[in-house]
Protein backbone atom coordinates (compact mmCIF):
# COMPACT_ATOMS: atom_id res chain seq x y z
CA UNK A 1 5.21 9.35 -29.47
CA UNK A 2 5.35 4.92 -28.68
CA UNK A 3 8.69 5.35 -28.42
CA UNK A 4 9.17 8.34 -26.12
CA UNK A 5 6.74 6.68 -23.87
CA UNK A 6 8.80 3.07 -23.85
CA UNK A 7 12.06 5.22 -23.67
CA UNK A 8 10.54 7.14 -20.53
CA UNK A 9 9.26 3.98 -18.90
CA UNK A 10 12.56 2.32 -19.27
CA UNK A 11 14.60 5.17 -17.87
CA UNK A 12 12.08 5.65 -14.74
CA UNK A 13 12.97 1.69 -14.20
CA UNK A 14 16.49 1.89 -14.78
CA UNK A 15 16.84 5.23 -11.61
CA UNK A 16 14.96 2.50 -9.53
CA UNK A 17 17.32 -0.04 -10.40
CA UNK A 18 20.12 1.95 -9.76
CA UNK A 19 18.82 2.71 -6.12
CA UNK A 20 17.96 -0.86 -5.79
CA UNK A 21 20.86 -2.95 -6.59
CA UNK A 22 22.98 -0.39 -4.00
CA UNK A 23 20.02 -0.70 -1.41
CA UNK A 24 20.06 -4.42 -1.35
CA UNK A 25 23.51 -5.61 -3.04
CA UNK A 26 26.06 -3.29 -1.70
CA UNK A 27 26.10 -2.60 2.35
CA UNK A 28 26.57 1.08 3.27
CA UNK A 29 28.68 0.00 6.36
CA UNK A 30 31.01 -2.54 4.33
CA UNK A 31 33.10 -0.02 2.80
CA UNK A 32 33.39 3.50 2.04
CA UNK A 33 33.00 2.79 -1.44
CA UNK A 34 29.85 1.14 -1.22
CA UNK A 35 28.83 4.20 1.24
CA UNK A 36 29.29 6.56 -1.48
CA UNK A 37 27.81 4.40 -4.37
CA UNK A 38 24.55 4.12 -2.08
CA UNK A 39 24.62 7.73 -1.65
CA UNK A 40 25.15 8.61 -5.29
CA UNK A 41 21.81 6.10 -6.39
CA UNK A 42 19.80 7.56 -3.28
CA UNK A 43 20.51 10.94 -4.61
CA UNK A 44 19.87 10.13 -8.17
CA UNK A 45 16.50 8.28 -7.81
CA UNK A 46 15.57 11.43 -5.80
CA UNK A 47 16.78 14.47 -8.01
CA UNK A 48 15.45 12.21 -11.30
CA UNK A 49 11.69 12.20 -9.54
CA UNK A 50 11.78 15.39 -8.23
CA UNK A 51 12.30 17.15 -11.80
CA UNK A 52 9.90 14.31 -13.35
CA UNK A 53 6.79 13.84 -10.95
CA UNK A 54 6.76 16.95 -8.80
CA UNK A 55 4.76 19.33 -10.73
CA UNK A 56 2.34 16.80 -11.62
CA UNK A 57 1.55 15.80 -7.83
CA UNK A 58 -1.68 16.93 -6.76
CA UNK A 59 -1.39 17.02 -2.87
CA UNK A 60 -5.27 16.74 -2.49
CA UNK A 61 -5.41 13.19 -4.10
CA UNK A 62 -3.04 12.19 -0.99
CA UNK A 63 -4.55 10.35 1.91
CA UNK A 64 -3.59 11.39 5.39
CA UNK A 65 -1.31 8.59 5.51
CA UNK A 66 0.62 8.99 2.31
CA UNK A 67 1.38 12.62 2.97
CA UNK A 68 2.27 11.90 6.75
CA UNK A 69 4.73 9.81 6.17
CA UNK A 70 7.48 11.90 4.65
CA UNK A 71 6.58 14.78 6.68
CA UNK A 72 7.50 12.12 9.59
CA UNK A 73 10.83 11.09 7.73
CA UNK A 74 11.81 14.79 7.13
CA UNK A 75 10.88 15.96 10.66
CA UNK A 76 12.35 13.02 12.35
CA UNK A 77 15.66 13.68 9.92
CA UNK A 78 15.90 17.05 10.91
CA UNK A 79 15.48 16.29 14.89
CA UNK A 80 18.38 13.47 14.41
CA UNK A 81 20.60 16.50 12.61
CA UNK A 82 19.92 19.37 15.49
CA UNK A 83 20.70 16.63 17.92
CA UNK A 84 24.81 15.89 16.26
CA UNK A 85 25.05 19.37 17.78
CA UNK A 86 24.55 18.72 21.50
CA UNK A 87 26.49 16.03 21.44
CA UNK A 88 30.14 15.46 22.35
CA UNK A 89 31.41 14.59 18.93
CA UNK A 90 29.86 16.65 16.61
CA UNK A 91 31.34 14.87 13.32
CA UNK A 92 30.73 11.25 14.56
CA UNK A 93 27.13 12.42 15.15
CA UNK A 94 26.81 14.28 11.26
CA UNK A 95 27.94 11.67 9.85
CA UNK A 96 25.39 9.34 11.41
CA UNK A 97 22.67 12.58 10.51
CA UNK A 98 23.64 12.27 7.37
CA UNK A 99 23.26 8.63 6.31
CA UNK A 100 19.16 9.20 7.47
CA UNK A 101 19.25 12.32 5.48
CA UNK A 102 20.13 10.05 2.48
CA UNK A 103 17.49 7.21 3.84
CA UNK A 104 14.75 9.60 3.45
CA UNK A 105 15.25 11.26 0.27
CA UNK A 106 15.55 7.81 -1.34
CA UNK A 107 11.82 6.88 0.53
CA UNK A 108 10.28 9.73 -0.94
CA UNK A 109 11.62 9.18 -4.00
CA UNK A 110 10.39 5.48 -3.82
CA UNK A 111 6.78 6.90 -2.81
CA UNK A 112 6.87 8.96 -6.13
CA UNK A 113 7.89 6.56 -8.16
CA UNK A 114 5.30 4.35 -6.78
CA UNK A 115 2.47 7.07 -7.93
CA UNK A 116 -0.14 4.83 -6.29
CA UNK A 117 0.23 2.23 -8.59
CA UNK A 118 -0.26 -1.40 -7.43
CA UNK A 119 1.57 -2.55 -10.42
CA UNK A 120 4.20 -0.64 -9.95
CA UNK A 121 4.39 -1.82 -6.33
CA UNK A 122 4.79 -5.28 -7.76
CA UNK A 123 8.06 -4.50 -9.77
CA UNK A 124 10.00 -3.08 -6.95
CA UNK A 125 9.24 -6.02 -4.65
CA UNK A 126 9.82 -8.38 -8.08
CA UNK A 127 13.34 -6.89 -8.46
CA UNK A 128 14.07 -6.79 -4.86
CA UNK A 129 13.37 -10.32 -4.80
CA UNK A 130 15.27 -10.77 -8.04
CA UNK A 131 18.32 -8.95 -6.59
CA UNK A 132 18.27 -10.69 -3.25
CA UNK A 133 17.85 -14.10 -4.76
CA UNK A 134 21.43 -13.39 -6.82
CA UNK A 135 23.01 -12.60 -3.26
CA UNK A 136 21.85 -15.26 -2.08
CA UNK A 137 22.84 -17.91 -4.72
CA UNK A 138 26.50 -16.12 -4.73
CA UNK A 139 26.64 -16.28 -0.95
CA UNK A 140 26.07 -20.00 -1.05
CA UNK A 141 28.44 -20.82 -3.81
CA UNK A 142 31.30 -18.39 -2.29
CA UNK A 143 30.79 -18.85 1.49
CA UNK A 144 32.19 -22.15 3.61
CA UNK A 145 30.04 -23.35 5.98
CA UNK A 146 31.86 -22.69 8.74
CA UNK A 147 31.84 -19.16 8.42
CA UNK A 148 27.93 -19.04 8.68
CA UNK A 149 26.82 -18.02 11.82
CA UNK A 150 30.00 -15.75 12.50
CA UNK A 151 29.97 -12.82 12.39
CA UNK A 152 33.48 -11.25 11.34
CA UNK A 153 34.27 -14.52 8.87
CA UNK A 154 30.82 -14.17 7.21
CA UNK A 155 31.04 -10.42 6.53
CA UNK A 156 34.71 -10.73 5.32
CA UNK A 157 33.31 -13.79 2.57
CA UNK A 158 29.92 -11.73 2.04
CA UNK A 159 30.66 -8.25 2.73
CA UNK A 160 27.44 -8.76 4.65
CA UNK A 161 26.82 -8.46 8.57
CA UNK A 162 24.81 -11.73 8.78
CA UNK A 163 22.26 -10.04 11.14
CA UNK A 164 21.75 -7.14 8.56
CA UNK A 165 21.50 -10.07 5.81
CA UNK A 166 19.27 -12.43 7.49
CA UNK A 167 16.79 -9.41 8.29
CA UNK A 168 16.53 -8.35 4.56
CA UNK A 169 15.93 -12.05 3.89
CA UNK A 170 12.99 -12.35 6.69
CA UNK A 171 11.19 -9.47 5.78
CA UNK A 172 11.64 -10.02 2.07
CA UNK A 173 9.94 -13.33 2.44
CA UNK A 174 7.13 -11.27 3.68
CA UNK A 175 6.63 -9.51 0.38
CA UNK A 176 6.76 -12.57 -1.22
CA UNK A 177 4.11 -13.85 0.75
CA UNK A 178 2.28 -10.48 -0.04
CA UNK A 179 2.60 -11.13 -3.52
CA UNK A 180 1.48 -14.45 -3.39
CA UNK A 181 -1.70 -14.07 -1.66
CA UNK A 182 -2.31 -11.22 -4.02
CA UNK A 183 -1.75 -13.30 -7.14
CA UNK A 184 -1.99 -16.42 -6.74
CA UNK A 185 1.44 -16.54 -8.82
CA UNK A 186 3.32 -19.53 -7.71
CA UNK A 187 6.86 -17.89 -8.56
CA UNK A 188 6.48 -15.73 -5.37
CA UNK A 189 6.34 -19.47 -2.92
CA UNK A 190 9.76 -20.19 -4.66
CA UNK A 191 11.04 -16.56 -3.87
CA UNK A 192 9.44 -17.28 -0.42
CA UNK A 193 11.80 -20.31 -0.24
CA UNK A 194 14.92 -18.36 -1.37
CA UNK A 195 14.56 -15.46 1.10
CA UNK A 196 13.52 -17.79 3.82
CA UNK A 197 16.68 -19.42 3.17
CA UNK A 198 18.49 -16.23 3.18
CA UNK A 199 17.17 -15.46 6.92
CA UNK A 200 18.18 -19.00 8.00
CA UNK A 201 21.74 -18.91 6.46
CA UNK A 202 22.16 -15.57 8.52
CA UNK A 203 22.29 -17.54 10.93
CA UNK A 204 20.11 -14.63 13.03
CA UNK A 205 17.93 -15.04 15.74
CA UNK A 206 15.49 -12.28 14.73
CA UNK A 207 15.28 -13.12 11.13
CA UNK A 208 14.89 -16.89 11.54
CA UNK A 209 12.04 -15.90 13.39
CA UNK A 210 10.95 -13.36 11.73
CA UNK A 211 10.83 -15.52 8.79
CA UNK A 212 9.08 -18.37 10.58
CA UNK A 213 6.39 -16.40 12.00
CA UNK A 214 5.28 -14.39 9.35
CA UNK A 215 4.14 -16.81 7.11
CA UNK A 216 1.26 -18.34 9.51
CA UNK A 217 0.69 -14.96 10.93
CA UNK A 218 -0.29 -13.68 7.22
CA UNK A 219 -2.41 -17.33 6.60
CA UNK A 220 -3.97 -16.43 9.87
CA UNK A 221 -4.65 -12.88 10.09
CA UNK A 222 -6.36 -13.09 6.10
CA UNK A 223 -8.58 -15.37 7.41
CA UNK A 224 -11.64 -15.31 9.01
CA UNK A 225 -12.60 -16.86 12.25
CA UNK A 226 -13.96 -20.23 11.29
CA UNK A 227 -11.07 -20.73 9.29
CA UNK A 228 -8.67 -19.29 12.22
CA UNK A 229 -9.15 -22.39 14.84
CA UNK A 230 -8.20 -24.88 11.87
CA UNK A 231 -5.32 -23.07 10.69
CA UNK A 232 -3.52 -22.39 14.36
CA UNK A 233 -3.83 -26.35 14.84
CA UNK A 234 -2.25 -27.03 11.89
CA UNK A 235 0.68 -24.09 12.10
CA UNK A 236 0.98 -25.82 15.54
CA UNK A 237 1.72 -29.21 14.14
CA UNK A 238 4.29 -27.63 11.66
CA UNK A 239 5.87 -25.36 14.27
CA UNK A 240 6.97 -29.09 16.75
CA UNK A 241 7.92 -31.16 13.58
CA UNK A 242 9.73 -28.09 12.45
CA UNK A 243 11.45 -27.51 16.01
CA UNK A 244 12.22 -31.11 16.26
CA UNK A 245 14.01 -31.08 12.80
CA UNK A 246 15.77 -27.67 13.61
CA UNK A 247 16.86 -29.58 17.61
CA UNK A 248 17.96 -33.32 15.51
CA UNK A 249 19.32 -31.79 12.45
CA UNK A 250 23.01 -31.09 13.13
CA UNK A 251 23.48 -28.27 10.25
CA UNK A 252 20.44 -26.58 10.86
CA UNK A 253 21.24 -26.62 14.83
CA UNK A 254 24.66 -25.23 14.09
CA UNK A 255 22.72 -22.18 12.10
CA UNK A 256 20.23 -21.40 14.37
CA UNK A 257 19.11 -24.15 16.59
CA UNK A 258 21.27 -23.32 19.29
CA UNK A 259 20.79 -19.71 19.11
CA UNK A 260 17.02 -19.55 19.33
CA UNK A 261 17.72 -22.27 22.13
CA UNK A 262 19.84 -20.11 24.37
CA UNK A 263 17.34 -16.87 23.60
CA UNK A 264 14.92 -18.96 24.58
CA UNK A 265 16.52 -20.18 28.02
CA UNK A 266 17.42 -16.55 28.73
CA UNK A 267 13.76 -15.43 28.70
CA UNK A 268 13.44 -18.27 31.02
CA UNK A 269 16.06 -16.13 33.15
CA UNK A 270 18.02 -20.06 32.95
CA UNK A 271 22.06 -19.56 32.71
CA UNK A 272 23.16 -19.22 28.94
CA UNK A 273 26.78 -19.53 27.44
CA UNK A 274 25.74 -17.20 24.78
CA UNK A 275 27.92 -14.26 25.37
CA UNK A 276 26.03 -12.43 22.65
CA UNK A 277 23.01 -11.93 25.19
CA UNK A 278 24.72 -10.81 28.09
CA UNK A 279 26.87 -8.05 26.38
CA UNK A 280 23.29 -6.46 24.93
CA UNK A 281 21.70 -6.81 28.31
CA UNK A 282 24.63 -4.92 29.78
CA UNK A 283 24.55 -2.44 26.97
CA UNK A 284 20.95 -1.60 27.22
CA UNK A 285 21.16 -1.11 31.00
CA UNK A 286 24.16 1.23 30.05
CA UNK A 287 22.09 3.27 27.69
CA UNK A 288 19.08 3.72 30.56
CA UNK A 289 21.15 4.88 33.02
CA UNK A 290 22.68 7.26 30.19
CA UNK A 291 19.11 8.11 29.67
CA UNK A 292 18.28 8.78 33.42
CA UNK A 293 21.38 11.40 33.17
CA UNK A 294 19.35 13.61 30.39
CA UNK A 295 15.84 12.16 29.87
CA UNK A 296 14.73 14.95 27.63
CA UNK A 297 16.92 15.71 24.52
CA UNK A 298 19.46 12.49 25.48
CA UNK A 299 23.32 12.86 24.66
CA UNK A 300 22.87 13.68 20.93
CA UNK A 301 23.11 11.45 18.00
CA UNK A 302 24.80 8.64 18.09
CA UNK A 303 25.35 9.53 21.98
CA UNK A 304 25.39 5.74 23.28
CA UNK A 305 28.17 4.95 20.99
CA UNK A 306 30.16 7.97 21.75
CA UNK A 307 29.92 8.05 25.84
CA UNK A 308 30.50 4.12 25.63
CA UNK A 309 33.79 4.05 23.51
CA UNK A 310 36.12 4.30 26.09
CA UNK A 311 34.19 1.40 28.01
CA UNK A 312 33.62 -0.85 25.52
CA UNK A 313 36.72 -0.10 23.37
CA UNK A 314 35.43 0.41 19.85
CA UNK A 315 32.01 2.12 18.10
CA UNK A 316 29.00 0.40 18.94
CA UNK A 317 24.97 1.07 19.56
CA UNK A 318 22.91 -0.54 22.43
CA UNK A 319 21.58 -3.02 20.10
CA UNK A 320 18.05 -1.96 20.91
CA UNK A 321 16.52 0.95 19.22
CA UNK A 322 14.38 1.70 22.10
CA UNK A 323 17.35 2.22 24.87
CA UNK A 324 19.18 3.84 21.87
CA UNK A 325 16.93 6.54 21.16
CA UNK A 326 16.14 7.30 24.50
CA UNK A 327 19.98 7.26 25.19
CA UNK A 328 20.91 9.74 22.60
CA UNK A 329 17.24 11.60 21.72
CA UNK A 330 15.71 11.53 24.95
CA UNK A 331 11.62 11.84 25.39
CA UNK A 332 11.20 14.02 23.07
CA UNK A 333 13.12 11.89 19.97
CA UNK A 334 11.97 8.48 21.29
CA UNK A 335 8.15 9.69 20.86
CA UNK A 336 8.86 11.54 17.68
CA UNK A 337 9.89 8.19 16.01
CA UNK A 338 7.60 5.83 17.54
CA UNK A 339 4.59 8.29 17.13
CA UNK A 340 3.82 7.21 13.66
CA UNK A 341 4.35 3.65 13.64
CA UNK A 342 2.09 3.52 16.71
CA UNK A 343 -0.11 5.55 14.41
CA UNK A 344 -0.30 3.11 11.69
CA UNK A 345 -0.29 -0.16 14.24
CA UNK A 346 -4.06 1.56 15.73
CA UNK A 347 -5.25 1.61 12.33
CA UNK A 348 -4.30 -1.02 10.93
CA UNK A 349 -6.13 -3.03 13.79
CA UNK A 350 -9.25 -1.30 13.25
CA UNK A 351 -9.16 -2.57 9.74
CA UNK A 352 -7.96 -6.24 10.18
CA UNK A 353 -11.63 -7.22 10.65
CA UNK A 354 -11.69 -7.19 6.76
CA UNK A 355 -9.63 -9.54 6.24
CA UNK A 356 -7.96 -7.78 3.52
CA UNK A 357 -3.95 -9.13 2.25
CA UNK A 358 -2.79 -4.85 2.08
CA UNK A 359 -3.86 -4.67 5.51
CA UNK A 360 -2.45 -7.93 6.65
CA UNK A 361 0.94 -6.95 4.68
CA UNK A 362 1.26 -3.78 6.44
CA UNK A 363 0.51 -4.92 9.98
CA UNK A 364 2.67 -7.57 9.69
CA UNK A 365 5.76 -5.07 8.78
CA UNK A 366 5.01 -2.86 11.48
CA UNK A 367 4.56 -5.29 13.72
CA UNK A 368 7.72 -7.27 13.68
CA UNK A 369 9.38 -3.93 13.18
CA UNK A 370 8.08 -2.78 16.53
CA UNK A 371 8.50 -6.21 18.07
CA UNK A 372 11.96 -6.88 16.99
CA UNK A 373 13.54 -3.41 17.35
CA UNK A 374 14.19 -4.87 21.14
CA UNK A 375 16.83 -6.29 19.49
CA UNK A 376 18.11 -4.09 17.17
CA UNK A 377 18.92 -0.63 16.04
CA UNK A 378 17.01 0.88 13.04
CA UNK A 379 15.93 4.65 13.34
CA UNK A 380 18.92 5.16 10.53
CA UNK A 381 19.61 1.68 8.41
CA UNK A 382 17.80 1.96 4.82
CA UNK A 383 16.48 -1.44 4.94
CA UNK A 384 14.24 -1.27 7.96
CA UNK A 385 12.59 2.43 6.24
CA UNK A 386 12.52 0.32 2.73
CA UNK A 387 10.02 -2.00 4.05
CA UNK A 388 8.26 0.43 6.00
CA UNK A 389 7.92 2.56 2.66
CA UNK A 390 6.61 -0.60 0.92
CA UNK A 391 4.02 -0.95 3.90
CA UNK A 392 3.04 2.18 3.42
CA UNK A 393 2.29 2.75 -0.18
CA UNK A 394 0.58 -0.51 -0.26
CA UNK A 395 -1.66 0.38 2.49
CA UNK A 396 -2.09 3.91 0.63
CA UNK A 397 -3.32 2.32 -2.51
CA UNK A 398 -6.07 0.50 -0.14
CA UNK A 399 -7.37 3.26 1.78
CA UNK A 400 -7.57 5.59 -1.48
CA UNK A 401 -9.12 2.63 -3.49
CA UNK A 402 -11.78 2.46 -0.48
CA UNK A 403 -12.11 6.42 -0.12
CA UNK A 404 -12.47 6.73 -4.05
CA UNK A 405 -15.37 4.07 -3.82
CA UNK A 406 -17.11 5.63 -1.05
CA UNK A 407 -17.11 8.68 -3.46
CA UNK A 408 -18.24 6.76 -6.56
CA UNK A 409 -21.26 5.62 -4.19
């Protein structure tokens, strides 16, 4: 009977493994080889938790929450699939359909395997960090310097795009901040160092920030208010020694000192030579006025991409998943997706007066998601719904631990 219960334990960790090391290791958009081996885990972890867990779920043990969120996923899915077929390349658009299809059975796999188990929380963020900590250490040893920060060279040395990599770094260092103001366990400030490393080498506005803000928004936000005053001061200190260094320090200034510079001089509206932000200001003014054309339903999935080709001469989004899902879902799409992440934000502010890390983690998530998809386009990528899922399981756990003590009472 031992045995049978180590041999069942080990093969529920391996199918998470095996959807982990594609998740994080191999990028779906590198090659179609990769593509397929992500698809193949996704699949896997799914169909293995589906025959193992689903006739032992009790649906009335859910919270609200933890049910809601892959009725979003599938309903949102399903939207994102009608819409390939209004728009004006029907396979483009199913193909695009069906890389979220494969997103979302892998989340709700990853919420079943969780089975609202702090502990088990812990290993998936343990082996994420584990597996992101190899890439890293292999991108470092394998990767000249002076492909950092560019975009082709770095993803033909990595396999990586170094915006895509940095942002799994940033928001990693999150969970390892989670972890650490859980536990107390010192490994996780080490891991914090590695994956803040990671967002820095990616040389990527939004994950060096990402990855710098986080860490004093967490000290912060876990704190109460006579604590608050003394920690912003000191934050505030770090934050001009640390701009200084980034300003003098010629390789760190190469990574991302300039960037965050010239981001910053074009919210000043101050000239920039960074061609970077003027081609994604002219794309997201090209996906309003799309949007203007057919505010309701939009041009169909992936319609930005597809009614931009000719202009722009190859595939690309609007590098802002706000213009892009008005562009190609219209009204109707854009407040489908942002409907529950708006619903989790309220909460989640209601309950930051406790001070609590779960709550804390999953603001923070949420938050930078919301902030940051300005800049980028995530309604399909795996990562961005990975660390949503993680948000969401651990704020699960906290609501059902409170509920189940209100009921104890």
């Amino acid at each position: 009977m031992g045995a049978l219960i180590i041999m069942k334990i080990k093969t529920d960790r391996l199918v998470l493994l095996l959807y982990l090391v594609p998740l994080l290791a191999l990028p779906y958009y590198a090659n179609e080889i990769y593509k397929l081996l992500n698809y193949l885990a996704a699949v896997l972890f799914f169909a293995y938790e589906a025959l193992v867990k689903v006739k032992k779920i009790k649906i009335h043990t859910f919270n609200k929450l933890f049910f809601g969120y892959p009725v979003w996923l599938v309903v949102f899915s399903l939207f994102v699939v009608l819409a390939s077929f209004w728009s004006n390349n029907r396979s483009a658009s199913l193909s695009k359909a069906l890389i979220l299809f494969v997103v979302v059975i892998g989340q709700i796999a990853l919420l079943l395997w969780s089975n609202f188990d702090l502990k088990r929380v812990e290993y998936i963020i343990n082996m994420s960090l584990l597996i992101a900590s190899v890439i890293l250490i292999k991108t470092i040893l394998t990767t000249p310097f002076s492909a950092l920060g560019y975009q082709d060279l770095f993803s033909a040395y990595t396999g990586f795009d170094k915006n895509g990599f940095a942002m799994m770094g940033a928001f990693l260092s999150v969970c390892a901040l989670y972890e650490y103001f859980k536990s107390g366990n010192k490994k996780y400030i080490v891991y914090w160092m590695l994956m803040f490393a990671m967002a820095i080498i990616g040389a990527s506005r939004k994950g060096a920030l990402i990855a710098i803000i986080s860490w004093p928004m967490m000290v912060v936000l876990k704190n109460k208010p006579s604590k608050k005053v003394a920690y912003i001061g000191g934050f505030s200190i770090l934050a001009l020694i640390g701009v200084y260094f980034m300003l003098t320090n010629e390789t760190l200034y190469s990574l991302v000192g300039e960037r965050l510079s010239t981001l910053f001089l074009s919210l000043l509206n101050k000239e920039s030579s960074d061609g970077s932000i003027a081609e994604r200001t002219v794309m997201r003014r090209m996906a309003m006025m799309l949007f203007n054309q057919k505010k309701i339903l939009g041009w169909g999935t992936d319609g930005f991409a597809i009614q931009t080709q000719q202009f722009w001469g190859r595939y690309v989004y609007s590098h802002c998943n706000y213009t892009e899902l008005l562009c190609n879902f219209g009204v109707v799409g854009f407040a489908l997706f942002y409907s529950f992440p708006v619903r989790v934000l309220i909460l989640l502010i209601k309950k930051m007066r406790t001070y609590k890390i779960a709550y804390v983690f999953s603001f923070i998530i949420f938050f930078m998601y919301t902030v940051f998809e300005y800049g980028l386009v995530s309604y399909y990528s795996p990562i961005p719904f990975f660390m949503k899922t993680l948000a969401i399981i651990v704020l699960s756990i906290e609501l059902k631990g409170k509920s189940q003590h209100e009921r104890d009472d």
